[in-house]
Protein backbone atom coordinates (compact mmCIF):
# COMPACT_ATOMS: atom_id res chain seq x y z
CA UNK A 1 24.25 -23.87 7.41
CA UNK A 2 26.72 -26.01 5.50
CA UNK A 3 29.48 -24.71 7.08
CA UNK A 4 28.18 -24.83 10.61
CA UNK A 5 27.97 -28.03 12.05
CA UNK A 6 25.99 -27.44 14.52
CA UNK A 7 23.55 -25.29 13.46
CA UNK A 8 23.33 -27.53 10.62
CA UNK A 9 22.80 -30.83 13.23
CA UNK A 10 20.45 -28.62 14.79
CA UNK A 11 18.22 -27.76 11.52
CA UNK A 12 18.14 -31.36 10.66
CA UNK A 13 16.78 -32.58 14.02
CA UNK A 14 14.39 -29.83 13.77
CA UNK A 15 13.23 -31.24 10.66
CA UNK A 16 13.06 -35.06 11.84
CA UNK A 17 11.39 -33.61 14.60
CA UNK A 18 8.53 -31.90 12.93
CA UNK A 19 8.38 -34.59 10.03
CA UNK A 20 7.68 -37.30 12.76
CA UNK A 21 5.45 -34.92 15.26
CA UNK A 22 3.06 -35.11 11.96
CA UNK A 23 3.91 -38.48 10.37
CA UNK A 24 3.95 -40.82 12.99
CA UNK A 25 0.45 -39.89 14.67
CA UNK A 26 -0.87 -40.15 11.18
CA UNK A 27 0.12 -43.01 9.97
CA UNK A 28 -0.79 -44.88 12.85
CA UNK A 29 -4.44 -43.21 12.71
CA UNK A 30 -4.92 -43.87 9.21
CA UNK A 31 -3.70 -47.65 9.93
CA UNK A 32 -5.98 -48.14 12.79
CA UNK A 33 -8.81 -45.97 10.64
CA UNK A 34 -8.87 -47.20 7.50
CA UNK A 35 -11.14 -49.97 7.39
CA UNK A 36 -13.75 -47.78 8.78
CA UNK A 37 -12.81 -44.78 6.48
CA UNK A 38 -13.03 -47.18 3.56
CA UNK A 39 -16.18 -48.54 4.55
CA UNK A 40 -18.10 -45.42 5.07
CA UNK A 41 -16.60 -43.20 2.44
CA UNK A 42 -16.03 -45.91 -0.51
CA UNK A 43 -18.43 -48.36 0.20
CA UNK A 44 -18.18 -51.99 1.01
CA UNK A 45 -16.90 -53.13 -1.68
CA UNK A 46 -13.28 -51.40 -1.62
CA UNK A 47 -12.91 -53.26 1.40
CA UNK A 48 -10.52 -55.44 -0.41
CA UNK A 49 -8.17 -52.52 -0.55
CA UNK A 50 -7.78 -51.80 3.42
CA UNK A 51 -4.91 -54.21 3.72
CA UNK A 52 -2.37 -52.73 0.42
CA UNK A 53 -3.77 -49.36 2.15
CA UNK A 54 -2.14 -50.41 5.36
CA UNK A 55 1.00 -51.17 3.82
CA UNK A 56 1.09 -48.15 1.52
CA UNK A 57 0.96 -45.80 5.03
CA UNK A 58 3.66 -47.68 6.53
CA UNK A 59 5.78 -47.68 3.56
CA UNK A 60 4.99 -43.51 3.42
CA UNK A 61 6.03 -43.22 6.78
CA UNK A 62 9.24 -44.18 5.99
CA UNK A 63 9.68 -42.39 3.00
CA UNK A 64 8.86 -39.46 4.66
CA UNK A 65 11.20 -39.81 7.24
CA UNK A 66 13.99 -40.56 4.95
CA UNK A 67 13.03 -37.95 2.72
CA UNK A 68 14.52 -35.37 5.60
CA UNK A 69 17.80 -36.63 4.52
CA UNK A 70 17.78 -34.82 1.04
CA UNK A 71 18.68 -31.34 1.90
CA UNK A 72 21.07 -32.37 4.49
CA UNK A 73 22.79 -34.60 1.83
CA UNK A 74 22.20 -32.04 -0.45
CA UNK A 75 23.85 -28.63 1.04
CA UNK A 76 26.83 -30.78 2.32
CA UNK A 77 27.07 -31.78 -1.53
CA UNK A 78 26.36 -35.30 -1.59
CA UNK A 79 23.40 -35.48 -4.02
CA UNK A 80 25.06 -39.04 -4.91
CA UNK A 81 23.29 -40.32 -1.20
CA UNK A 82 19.55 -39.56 -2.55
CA UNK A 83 21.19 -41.42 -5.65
CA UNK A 84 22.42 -44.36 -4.01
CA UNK A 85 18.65 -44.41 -1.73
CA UNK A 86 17.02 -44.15 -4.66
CA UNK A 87 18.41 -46.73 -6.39
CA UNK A 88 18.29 -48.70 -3.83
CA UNK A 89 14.61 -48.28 -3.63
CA UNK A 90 14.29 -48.77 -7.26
CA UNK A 91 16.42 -51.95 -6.98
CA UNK A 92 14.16 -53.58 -4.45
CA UNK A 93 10.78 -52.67 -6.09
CA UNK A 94 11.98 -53.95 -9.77
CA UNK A 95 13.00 -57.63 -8.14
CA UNK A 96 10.25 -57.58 -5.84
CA UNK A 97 7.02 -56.42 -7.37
CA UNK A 98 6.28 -59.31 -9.86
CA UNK A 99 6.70 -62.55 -7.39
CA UNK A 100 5.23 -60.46 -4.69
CA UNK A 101 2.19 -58.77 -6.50
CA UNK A 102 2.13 -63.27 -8.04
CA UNK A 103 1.88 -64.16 -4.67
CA UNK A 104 -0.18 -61.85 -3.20
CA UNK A 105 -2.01 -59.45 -5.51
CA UNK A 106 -2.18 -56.26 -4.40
CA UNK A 107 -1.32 -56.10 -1.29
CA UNK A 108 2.34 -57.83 -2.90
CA UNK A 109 2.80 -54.84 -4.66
CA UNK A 110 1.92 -52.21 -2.09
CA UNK A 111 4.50 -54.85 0.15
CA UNK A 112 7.36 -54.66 -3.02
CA UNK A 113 6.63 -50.68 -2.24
CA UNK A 114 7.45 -51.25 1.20
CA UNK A 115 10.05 -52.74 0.91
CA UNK A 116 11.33 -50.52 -0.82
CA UNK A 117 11.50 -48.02 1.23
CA UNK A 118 12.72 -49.57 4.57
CA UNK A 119 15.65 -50.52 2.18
CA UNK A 120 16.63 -46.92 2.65
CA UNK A 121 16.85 -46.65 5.78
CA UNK A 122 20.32 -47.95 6.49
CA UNK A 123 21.89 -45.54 4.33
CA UNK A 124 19.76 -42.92 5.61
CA UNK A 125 20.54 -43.33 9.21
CA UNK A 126 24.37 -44.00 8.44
CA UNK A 127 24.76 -40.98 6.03
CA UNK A 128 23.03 -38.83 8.38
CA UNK A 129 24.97 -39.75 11.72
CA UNK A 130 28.27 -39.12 9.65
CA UNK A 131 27.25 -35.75 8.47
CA UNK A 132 25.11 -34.69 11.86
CA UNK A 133 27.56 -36.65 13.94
CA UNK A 134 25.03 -37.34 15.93
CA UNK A 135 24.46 -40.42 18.01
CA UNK A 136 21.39 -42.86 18.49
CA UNK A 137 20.38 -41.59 21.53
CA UNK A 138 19.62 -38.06 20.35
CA UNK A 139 17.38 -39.90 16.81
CA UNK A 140 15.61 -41.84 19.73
CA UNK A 141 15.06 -38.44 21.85
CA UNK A 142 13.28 -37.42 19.01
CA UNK A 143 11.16 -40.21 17.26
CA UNK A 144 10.34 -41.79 20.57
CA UNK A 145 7.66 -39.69 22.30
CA UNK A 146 5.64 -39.32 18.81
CA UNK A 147 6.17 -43.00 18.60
CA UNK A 148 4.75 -43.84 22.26
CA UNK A 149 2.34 -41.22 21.66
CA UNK A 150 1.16 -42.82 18.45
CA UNK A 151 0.98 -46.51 20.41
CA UNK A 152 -0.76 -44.73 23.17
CA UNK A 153 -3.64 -43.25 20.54
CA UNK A 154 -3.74 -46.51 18.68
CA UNK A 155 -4.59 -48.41 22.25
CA UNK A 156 -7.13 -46.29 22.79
CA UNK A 157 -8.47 -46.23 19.00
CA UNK A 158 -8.44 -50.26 19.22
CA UNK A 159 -10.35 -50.09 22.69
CA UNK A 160 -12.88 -47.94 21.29
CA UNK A 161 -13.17 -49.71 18.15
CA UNK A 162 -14.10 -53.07 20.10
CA UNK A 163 -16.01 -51.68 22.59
CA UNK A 164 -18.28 -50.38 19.10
């Protein structure tokens, strides 16, 4: 597919596309879930864990998504992009962890994570509209409905939870 743009284009949306279908719905049902999951299958007192697990989904979320990068950058032969993310990554974890985990204990370091992570995302999203040539419109097209879908179930999930 490397040498076929668009066939290429189209096998990465198809990946975004599936990676967020799955991701997206999950991480917000685990987010909305967990201190119920946590409570009934750990006990009460793991409790204390609900909020780093929180951040941990969020932060998977977007590795997940920015994992779909690596075999685009990858069969156009730019290995040095997962480089440069995961440096990145690295970067931001290694100055964040200590004051943050300091400051806030666990949850600081599942946050240092976190951050982490979203500080792929620009290169992700630039990297991948240069090789896709894609625009913003068509990465919207494609996150969006899981992502309304997602706030939809989560609605629901907290109206359920309060009516409980």
């Amino acid at each position: 597919l490397q040498d076929n743009p668009t066939k290429l284009r189209e096998g990465f949306f198809k990946t975004l596309n599936i990676t967020v279908i799955v991701i997206i719905p999950l991480t917000g049902g685990i987010f909305m879930l967990a201190p119920e999951f946590t409570r009934i299958l750990l006990g009460e007192k793991w409790m204390p864990m609900v909020v780093p697990l929180k951040i941990l989904v969020i932060a998977g979320m977007i590795r997940a998504l920015v994992t779909t990068g690596g075999a685009l950058f990858q069969g156009k032969g730019f290995p040095n992009i997962d480089y440069k993310m995961n440096f990145i990554r690295l970067s931001i974890l290694a100055i964040s962890i200590y004051p943050l985990t300091l400051i806030f204990g666990i949850s600081g370091t599942a946050l240092a994570v976190a951050l982490g992570n979203f500080g792929c995302i620009p290169i992700w999203l630039t990297e991948t509209v240069k090789i896709t040539k894609a625009s913003f419109k068509e990465y919207f097209k494609v996150i969006l409905p899981p992502f309304l879908g997602t706030v939809g179930m989560c609605s629901l999930l907290l109206l359920i939870k309060q009516a409980l």
